[in-house]
C-alpha atoms as a PDB file:
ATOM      1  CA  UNK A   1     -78.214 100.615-126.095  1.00  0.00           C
ATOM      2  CA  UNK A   2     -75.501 101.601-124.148  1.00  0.00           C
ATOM      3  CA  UNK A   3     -72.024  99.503-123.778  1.00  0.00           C
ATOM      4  CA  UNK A   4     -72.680  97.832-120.081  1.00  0.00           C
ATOM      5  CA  UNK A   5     -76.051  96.334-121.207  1.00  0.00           C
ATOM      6  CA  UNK A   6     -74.565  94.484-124.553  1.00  0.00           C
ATOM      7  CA  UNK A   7     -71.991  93.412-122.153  1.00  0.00           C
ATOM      8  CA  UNK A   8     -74.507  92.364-119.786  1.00  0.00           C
ATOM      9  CA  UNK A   9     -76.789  90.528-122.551  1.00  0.00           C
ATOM     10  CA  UNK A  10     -73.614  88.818-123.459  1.00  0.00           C
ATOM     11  CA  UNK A  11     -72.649  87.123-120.351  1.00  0.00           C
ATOM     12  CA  UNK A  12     -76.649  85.938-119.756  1.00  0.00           C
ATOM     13  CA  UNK A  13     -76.734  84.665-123.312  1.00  0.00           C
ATOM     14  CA  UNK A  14     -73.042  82.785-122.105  1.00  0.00           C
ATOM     15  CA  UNK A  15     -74.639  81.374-118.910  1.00  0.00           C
ATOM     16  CA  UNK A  16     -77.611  80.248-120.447  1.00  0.00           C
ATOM     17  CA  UNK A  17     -75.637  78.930-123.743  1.00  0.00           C
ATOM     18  CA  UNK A  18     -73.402  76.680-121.203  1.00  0.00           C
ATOM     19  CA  UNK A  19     -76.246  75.554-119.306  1.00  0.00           C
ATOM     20  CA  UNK A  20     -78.725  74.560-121.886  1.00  0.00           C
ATOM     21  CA  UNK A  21     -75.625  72.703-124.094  1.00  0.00           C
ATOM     22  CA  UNK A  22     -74.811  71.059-120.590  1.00  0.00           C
ATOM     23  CA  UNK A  23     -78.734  69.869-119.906  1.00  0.00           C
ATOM     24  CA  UNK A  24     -79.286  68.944-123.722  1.00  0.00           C
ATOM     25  CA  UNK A  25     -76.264  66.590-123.719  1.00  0.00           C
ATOM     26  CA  UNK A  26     -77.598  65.500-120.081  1.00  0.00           C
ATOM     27  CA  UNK A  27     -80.801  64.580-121.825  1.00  0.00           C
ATOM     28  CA  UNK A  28     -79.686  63.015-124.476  1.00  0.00           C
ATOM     29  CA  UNK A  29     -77.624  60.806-122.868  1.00  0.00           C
ATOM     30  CA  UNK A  30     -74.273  62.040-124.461  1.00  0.00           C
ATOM     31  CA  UNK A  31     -71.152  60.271-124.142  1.00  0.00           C
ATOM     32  CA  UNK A  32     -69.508  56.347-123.144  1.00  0.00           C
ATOM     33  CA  UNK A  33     -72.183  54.384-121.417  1.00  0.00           C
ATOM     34  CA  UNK A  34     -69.013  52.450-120.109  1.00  0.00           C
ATOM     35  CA  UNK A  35     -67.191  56.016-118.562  1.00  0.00           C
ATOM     36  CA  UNK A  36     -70.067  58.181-117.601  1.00  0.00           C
ATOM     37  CA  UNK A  37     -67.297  60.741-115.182  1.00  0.00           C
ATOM     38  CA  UNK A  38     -65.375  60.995-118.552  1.00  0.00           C
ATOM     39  CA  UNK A  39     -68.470  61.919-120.513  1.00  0.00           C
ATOM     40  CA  UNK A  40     -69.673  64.236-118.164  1.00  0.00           C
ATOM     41  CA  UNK A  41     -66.448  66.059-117.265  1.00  0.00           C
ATOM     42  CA  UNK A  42     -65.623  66.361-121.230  1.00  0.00           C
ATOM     43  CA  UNK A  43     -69.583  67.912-121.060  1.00  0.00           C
ATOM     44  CA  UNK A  44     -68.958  69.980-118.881  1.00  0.00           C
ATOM     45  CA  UNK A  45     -65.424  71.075-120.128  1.00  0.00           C
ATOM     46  CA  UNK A  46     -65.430  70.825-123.711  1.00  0.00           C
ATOM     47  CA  UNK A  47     -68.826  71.153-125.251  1.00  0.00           C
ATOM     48  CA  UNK A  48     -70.562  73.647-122.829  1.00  0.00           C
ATOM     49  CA  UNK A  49     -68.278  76.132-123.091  1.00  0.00           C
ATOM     50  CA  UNK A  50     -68.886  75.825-126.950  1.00  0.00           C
ATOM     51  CA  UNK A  51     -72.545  76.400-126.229  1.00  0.00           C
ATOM     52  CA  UNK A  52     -71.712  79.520-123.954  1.00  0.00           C
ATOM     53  CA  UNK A  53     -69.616  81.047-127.170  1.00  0.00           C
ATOM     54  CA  UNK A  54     -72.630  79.880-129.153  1.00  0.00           C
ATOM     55  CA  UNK A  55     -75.165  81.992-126.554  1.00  0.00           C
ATOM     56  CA  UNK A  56     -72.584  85.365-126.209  1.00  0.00           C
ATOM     57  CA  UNK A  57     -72.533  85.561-130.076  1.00  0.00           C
ATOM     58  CA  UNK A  58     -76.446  84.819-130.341  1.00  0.00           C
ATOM     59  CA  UNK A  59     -77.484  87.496-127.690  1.00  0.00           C
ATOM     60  CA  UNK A  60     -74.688  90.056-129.071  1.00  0.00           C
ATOM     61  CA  UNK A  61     -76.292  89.679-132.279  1.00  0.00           C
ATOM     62  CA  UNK A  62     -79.756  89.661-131.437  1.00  0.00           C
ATOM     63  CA  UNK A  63     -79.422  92.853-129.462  1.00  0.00           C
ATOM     64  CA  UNK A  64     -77.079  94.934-131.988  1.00  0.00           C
ATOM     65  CA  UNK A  65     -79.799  93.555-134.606  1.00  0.00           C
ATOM     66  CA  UNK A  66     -82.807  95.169-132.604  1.00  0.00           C
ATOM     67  CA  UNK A  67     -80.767  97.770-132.226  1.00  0.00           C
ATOM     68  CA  UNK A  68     -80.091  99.090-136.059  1.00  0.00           C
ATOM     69  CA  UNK A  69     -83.942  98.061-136.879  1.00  0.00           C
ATOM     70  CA  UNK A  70     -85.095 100.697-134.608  1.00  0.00           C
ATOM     71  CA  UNK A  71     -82.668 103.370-135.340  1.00  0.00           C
ATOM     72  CA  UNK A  72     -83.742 102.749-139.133  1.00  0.00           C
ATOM     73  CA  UNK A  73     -87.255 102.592-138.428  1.00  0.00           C
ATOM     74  CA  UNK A  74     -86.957 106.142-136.650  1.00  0.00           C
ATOM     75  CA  UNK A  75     -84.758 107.799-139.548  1.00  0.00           C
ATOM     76  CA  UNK A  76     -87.396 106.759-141.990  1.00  0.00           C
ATOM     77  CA  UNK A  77     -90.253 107.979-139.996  1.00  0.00           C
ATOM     78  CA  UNK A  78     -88.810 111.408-140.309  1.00  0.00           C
ATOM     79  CA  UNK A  79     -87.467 111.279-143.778  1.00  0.00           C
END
């Protein structure tokens, strides 16, 4: 797989990393029942952008994973 599409892969499986961590602490009623802005801003500040690390490393992986099973799968179909 060429360069541009792990990049690619890697900034979906950010965006989807920071949303889902964002809508699962949404859900789950995260946070100060007494300061729900402060919650939500240290959400949206602090924990999704964990999540969005969490997705780029999870796609990269995934993909560079695929990627060696199928070049070892062809080198031992002609071996």
């Amino acid at each position: 797989m060429k360069n541009s599409s792990r990049i690619a892969v890697g900034v979906a499986g950010a965006a989807a990393g920071y949303v889902a961590t964002f809508v699962l602490f949404s859900l789950l009623d995260f946070g100060n029942r007494a300061d729900p802005i402060t919650s939500g801003l240290l959400g949206l500040f602090f924990y999704s952008p964990i999540g969005a690390i969490a997705g780029a490393m999870l796609a990269s992986w995934l993909v560079t994973r695929s990627g060696k099973d199928a070049g070892n799968a062809a080198s031992r179909a002609t071996a």
